[in-house]
C-alpha atoms as a PDB file:
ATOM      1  CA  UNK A   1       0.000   0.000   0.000  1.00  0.00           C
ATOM      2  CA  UNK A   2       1.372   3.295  -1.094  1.00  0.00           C
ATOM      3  CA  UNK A   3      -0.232   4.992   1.266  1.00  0.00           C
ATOM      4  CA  UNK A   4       0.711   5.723   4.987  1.00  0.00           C
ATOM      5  CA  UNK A   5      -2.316   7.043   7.372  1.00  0.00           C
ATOM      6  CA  UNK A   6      -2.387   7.490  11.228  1.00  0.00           C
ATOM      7  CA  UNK A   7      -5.740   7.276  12.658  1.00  0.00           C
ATOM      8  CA  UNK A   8      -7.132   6.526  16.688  1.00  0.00           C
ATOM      9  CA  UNK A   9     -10.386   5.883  18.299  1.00  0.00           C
ATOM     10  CA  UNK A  10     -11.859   5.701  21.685  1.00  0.00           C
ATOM     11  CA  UNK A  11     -14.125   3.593  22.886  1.00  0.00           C
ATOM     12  CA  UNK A  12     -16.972   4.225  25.482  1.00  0.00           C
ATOM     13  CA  UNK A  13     -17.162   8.065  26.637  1.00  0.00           C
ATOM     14  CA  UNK A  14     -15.677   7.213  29.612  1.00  0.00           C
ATOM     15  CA  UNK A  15     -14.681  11.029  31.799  1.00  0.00           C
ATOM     16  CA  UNK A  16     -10.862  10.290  31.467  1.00  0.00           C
ATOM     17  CA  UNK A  17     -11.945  10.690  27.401  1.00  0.00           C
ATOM     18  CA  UNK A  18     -11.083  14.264  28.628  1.00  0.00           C
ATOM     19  CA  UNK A  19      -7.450  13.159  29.405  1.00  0.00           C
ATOM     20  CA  UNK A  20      -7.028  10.824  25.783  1.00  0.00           C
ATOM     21  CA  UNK A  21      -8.659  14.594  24.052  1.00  0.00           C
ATOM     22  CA  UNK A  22      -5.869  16.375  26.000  1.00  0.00           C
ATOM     23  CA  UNK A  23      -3.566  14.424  24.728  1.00  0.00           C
ATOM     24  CA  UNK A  24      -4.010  14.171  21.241  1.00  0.00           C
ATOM     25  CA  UNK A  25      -4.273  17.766  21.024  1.00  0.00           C
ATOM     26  CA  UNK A  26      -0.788  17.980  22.644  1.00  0.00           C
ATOM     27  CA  UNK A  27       0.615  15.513  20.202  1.00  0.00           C
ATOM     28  CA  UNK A  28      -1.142  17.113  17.244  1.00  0.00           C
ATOM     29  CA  UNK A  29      -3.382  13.540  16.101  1.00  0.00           C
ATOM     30  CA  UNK A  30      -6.991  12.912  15.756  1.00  0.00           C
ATOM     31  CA  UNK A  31      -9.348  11.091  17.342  1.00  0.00           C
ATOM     32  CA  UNK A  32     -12.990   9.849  17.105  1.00  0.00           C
ATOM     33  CA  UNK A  33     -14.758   9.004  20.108  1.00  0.00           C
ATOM     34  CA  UNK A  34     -17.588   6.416  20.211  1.00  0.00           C
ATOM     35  CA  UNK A  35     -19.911   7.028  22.815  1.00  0.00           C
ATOM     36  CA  UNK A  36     -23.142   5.611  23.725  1.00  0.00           C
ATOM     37  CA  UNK A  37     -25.730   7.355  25.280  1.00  0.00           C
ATOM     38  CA  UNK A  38     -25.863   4.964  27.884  1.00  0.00           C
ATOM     39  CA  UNK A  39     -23.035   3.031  29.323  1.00  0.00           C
ATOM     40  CA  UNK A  40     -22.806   0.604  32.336  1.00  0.00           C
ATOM     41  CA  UNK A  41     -20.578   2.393  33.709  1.00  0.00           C
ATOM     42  CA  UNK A  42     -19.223   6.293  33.866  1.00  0.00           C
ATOM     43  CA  UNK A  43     -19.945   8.539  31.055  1.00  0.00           C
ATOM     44  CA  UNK A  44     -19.375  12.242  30.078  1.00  0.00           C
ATOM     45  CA  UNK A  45     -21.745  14.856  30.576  1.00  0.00           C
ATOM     46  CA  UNK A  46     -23.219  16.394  27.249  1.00  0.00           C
ATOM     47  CA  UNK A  47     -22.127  19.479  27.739  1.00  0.00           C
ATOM     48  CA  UNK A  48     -18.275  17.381  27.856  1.00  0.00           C
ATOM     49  CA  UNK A  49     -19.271  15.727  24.940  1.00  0.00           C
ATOM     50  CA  UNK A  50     -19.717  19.192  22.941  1.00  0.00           C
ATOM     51  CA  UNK A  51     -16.630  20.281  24.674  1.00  0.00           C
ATOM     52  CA  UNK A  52     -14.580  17.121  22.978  1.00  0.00           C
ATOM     53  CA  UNK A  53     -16.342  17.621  19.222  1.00  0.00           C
ATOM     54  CA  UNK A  54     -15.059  21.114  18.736  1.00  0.00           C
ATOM     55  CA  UNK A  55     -11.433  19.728  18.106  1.00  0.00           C
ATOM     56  CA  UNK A  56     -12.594  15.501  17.488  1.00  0.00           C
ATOM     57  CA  UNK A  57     -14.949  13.288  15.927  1.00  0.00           C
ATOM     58  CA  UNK A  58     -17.915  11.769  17.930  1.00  0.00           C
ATOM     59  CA  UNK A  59     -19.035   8.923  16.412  1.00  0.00           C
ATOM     60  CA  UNK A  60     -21.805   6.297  17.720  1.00  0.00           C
ATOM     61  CA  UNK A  61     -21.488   3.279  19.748  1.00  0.00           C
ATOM     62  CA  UNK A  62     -25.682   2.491  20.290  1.00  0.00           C
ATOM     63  CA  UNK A  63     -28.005   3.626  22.647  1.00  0.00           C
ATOM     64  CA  UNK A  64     -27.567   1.556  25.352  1.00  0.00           C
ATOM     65  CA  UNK A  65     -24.102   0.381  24.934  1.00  0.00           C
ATOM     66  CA  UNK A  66     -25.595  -3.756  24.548  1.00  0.00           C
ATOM     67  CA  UNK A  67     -24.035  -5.891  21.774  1.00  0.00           C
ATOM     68  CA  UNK A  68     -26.150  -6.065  18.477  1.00  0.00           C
ATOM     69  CA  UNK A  69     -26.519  -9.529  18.604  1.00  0.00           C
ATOM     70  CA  UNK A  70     -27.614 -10.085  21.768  1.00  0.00           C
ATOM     71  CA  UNK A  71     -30.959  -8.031  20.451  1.00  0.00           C
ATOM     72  CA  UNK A  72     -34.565  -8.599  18.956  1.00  0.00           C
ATOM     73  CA  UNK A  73     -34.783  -7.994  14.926  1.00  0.00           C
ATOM     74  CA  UNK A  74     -37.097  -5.068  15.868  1.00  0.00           C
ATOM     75  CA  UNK A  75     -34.578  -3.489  18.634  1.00  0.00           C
ATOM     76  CA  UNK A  76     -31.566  -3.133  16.037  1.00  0.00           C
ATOM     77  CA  UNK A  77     -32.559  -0.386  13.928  1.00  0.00           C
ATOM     78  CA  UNK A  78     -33.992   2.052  17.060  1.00  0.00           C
ATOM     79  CA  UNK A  79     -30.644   1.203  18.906  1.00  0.00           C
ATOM     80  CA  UNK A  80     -28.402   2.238  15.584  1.00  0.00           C
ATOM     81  CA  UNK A  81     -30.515   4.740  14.236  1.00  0.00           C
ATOM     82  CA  UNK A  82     -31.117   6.476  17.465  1.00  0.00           C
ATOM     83  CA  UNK A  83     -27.446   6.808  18.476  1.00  0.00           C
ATOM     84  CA  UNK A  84     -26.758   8.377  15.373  1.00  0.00           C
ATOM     85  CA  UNK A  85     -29.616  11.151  16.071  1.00  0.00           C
ATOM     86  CA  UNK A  86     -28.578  11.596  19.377  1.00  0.00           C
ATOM     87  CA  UNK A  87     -24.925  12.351  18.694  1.00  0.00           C
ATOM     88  CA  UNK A  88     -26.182  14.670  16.578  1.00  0.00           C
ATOM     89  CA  UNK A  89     -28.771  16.450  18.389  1.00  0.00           C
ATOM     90  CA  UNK A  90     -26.022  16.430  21.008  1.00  0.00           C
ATOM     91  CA  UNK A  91     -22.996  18.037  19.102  1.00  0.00           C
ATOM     92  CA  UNK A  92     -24.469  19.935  16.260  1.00  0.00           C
ATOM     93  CA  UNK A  93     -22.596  18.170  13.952  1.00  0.00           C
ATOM     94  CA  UNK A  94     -23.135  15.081  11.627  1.00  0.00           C
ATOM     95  CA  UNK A  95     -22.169  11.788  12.836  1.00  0.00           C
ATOM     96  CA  UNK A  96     -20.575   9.788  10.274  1.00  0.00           C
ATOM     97  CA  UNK A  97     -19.282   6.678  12.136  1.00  0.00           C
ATOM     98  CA  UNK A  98     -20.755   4.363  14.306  1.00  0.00           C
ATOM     99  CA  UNK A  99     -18.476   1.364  16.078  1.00  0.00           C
ATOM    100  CA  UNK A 100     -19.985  -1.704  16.994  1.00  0.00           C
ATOM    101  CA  UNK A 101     -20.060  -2.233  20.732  1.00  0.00           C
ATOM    102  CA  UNK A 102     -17.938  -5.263  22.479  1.00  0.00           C
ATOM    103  CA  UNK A 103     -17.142  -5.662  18.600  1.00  0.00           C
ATOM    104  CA  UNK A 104     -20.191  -8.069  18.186  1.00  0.00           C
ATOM    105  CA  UNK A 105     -21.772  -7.937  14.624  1.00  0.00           C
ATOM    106  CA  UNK A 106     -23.016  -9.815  11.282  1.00  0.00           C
ATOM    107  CA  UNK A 107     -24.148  -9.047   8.187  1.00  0.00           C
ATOM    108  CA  UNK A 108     -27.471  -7.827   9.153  1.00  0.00           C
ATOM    109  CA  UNK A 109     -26.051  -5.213  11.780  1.00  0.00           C
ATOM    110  CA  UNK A 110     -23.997  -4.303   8.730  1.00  0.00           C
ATOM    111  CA  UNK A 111     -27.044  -3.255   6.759  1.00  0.00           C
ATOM    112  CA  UNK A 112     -28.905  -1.590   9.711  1.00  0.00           C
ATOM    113  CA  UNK A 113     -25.639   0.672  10.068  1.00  0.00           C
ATOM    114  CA  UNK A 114     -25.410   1.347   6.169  1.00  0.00           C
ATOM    115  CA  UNK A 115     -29.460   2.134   6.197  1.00  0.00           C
ATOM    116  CA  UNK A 116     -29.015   4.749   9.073  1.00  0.00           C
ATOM    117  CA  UNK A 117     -26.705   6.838   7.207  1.00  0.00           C
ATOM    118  CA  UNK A 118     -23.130   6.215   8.483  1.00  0.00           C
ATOM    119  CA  UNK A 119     -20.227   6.057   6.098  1.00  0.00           C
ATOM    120  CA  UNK A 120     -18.157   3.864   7.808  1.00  0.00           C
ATOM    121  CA  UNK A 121     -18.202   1.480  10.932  1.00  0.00           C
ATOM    122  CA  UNK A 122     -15.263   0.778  12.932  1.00  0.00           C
ATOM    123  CA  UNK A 123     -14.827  -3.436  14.232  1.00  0.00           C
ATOM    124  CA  UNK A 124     -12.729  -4.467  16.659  1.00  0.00           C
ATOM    125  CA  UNK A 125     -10.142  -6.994  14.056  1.00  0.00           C
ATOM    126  CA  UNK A 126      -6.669  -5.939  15.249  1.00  0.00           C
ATOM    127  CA  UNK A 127      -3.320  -6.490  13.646  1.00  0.00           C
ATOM    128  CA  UNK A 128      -4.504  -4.945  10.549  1.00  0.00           C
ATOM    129  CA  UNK A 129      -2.737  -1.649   8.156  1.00  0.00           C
ATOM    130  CA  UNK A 130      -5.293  -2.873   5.753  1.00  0.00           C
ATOM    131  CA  UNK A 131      -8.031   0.588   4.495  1.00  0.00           C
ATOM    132  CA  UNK A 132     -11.363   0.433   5.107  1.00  0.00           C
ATOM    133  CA  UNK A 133     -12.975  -2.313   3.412  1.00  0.00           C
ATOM    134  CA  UNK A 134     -16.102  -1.411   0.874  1.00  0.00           C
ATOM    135  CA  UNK A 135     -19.094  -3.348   1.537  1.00  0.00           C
ATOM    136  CA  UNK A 136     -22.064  -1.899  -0.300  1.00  0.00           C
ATOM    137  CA  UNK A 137     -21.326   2.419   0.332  1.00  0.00           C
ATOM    138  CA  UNK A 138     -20.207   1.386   3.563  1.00  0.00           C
ATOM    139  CA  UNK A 139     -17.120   1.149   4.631  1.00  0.00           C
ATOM    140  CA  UNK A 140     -16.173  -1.208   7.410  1.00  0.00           C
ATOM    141  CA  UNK A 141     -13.271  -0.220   9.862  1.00  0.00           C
ATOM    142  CA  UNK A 142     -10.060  -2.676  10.851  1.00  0.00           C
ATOM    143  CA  UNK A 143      -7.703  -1.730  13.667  1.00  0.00           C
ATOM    144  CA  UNK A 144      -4.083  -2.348  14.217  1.00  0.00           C
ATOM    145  CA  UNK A 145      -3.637  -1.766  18.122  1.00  0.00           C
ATOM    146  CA  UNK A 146      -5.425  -1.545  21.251  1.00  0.00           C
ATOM    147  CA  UNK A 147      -4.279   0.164  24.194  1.00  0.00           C
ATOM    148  CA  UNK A 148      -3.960  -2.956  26.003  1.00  0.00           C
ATOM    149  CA  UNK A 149      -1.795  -5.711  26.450  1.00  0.00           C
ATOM    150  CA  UNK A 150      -3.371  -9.343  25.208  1.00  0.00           C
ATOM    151  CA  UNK A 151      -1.959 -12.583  25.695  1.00  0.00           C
ATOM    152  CA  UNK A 152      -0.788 -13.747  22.457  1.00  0.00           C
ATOM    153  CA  UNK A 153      -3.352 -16.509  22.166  1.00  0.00           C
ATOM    154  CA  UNK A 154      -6.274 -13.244  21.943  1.00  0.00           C
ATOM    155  CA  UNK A 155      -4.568 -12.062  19.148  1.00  0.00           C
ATOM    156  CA  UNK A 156      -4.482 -15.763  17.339  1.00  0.00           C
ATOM    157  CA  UNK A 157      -8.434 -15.668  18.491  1.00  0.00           C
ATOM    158  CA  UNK A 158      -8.822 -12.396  17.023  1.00  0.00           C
ATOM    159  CA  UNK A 159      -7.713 -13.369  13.681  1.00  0.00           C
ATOM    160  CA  UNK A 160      -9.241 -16.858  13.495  1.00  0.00           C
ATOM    161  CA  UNK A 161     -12.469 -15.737  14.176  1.00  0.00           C
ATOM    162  CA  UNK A 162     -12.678 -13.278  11.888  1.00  0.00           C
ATOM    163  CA  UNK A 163     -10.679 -14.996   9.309  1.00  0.00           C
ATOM    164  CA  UNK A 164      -8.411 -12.067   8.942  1.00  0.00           C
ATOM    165  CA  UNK A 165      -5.407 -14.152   7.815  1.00  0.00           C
ATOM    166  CA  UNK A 166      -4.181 -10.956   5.959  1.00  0.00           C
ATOM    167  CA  UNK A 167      -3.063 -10.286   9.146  1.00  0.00           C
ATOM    168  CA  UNK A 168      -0.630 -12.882  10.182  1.00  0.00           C
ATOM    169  CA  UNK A 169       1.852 -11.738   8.962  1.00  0.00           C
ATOM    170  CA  UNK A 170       1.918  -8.371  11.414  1.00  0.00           C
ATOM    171  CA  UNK A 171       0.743 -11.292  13.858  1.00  0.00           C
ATOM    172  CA  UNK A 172       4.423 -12.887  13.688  1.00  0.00           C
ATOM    173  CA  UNK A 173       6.339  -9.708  14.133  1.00  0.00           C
ATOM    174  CA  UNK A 174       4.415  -8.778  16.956  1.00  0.00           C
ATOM    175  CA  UNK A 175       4.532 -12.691  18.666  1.00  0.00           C
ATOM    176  CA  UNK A 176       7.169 -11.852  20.999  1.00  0.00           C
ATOM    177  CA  UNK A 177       6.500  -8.197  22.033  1.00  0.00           C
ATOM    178  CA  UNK A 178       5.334  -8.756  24.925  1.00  0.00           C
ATOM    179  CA  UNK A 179       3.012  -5.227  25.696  1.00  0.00           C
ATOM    180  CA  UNK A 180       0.602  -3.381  23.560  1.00  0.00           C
ATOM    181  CA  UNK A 181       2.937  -0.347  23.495  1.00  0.00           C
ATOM    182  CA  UNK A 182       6.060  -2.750  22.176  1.00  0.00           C
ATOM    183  CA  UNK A 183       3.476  -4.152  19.642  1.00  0.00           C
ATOM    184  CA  UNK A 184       2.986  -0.234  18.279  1.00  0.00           C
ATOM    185  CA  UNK A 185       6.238   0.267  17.814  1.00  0.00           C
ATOM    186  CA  UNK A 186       7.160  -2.654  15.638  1.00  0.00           C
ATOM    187  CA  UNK A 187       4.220  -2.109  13.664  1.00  0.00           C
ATOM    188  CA  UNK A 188       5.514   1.332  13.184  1.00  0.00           C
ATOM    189  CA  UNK A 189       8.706  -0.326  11.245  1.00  0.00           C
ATOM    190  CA  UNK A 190       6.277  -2.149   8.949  1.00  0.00           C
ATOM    191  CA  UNK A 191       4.209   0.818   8.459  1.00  0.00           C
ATOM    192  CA  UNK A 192       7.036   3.567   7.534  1.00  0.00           C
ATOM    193  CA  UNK A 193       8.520   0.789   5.067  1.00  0.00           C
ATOM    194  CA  UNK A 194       5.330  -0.428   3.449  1.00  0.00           C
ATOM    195  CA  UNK A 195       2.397   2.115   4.291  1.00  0.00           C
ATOM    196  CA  UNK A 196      -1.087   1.109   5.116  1.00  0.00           C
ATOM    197  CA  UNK A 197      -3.498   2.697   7.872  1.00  0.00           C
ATOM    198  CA  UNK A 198      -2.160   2.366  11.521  1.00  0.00           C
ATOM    199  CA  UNK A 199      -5.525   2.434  14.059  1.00  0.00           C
ATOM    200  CA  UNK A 200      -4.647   2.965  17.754  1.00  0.00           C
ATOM    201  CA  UNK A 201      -7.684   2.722  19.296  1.00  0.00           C
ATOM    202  CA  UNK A 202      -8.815   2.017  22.849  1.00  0.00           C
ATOM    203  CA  UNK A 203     -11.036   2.881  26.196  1.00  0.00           C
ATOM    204  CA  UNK A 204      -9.869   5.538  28.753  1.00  0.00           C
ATOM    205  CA  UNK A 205     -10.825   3.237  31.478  1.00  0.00           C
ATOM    206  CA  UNK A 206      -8.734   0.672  31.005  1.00  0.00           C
ATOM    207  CA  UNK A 207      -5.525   3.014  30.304  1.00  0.00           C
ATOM    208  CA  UNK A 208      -6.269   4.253  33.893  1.00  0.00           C
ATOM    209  CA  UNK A 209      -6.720   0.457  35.347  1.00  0.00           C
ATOM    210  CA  UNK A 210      -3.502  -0.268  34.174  1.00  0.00           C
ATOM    211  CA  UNK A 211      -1.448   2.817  35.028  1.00  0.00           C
ATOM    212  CA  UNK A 212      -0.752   3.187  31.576  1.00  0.00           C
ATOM    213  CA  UNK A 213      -1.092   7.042  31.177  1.00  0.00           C
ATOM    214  CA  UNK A 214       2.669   7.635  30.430  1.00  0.00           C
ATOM    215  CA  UNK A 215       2.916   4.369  28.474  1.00  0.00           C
ATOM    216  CA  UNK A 216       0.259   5.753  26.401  1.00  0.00           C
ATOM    217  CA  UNK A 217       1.545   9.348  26.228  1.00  0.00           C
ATOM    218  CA  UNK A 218       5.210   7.879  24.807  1.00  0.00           C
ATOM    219  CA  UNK A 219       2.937   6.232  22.203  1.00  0.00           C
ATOM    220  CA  UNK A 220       1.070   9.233  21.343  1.00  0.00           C
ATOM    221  CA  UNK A 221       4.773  10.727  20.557  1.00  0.00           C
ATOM    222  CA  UNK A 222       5.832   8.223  18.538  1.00  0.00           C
ATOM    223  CA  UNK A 223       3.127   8.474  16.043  1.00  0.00           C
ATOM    224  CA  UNK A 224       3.717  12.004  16.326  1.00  0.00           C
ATOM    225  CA  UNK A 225       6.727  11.539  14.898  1.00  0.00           C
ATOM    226  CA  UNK A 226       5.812   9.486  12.334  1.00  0.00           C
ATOM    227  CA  UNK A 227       3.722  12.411  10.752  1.00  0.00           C
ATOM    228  CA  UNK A 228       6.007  13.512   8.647  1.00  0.00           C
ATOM    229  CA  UNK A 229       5.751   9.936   6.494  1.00  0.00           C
ATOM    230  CA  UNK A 230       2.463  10.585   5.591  1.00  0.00           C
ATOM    231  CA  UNK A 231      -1.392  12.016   6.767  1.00  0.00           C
ATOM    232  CA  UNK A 232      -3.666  11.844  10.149  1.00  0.00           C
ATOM    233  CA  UNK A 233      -7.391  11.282   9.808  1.00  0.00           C
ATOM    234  CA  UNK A 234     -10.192  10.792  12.378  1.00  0.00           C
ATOM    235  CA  UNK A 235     -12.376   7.460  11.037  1.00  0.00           C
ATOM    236  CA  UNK A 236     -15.102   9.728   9.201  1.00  0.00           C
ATOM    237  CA  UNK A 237     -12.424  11.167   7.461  1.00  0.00           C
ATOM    238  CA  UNK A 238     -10.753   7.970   6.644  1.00  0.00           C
ATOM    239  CA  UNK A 239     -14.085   6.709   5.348  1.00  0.00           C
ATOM    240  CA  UNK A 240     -15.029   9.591   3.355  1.00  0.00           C
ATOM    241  CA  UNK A 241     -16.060   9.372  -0.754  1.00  0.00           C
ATOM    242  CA  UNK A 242     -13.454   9.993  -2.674  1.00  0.00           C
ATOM    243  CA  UNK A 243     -13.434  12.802  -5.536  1.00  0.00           C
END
């Protein structure tokens, strides 16, 4: 791929999605935050949800933040539809991306999400520098890293059930790195060499769990760096008609 892209998400609308906005601005990268208008657990206030789209990208993540397939035929639609509205009535501001929660989907979900008006829909398949994938006007959203450390057997998982074998061979090169953050920067070597889209994407939460805020802030630098090889989009962007 000829083409070398650096794009994150955030998962959730956790509060400490203040902290991940801070940051990004600091290290100059983009960001699209999914947020559901309900969440089981924390969740900004509106008013910090307008505060966060005047520099990002708020996409949708459902209403109630449930997995698509653990719903009714006739609760789908509402649940996509609706979280696309709110976002909007929220922010002012189209939504043009809507991410899947727990990353639970099939082919139906697909078509609810293409029917409501989104461009693009962000999964949860990791290892990936692959673009968007087309799938009917909608585009459907790999990502490379999450801002968490899995054992390596969640990565084999990851691939196998999705039958992303495309991605094996980022899957080797990362099989002995040991953290997330180690992960990022080998993919990095890949990336500047060949190109592709590089996806960090995560949830707030589980940064602060882990004690990770300086782990992720040295990550956040490196793709800083790496701007200079090529562009930064948020996911609407990335998913946007071309010409």
């Amino acid at each position: 791929m000829d083409v070398h892209i650096i794009t994150t998400s955030w998962d959730d609308g956790h509060p400490l999605d203040l902290k991940i906005a801070g940051l990004l601005a600091r290290y100059e990268l983009p960001g699209t935050f999914y947020i559901p208008r309900c969440s089981q657990s924390n969740r900004l206030a509106e008013k910090e949800i307008r505060e966060i789209s005047q520099s990002f990208e708020i996409g949708a993540h459902t209403l109630s933040h449930r997995s698509l397939t653990s719903l009714s035929g006739n609760e789908v639609n509402p649940e996509v539809e609706g979280s696309k509205a709110w976002i909007e009535e929220v922010t002012g501001k189209s939504c043009r991306v809507f991410a899947f929660p727990w990353g639970k989907f099939s082919g139906r979900h697909v078509s609810a999400v293409r029917s409501a008006g989104f461009v693009g829909c962000r999964t949860t398949e990791l290892l990936s520098l692959a673009a968007p994938l087309e799938n009917a006007g909608l585009k459907i959203i790999p990502t490379t890293v999450q801002a968490y450390s899995h054992p390596l057997a969640a990565y084999a998982r990851n691939i196998l059930r999705r039958r992303a074998f495309r991605n094996l061979s980022v899957f080797f090169r990362c099989a002995r790195a040991g953290s997330w953050a180690r992960c990022l920067e080998l993919i990095l070597g890949t990336w500047r060499a060949h190109g592709g889209v590089l996806h960090l994407w995560g949830h707030s939460s589980e940064i602060d769990a882990a004690g990770g805020w300086l782990i992720l802030e040295d990550a956040l630098s490196m793709l800083h760096d790496c701007r200079k090889y090529g562009r930064v989009m948020s996911n609407g962007e990335l998913c946007a008609p071309s010409g």
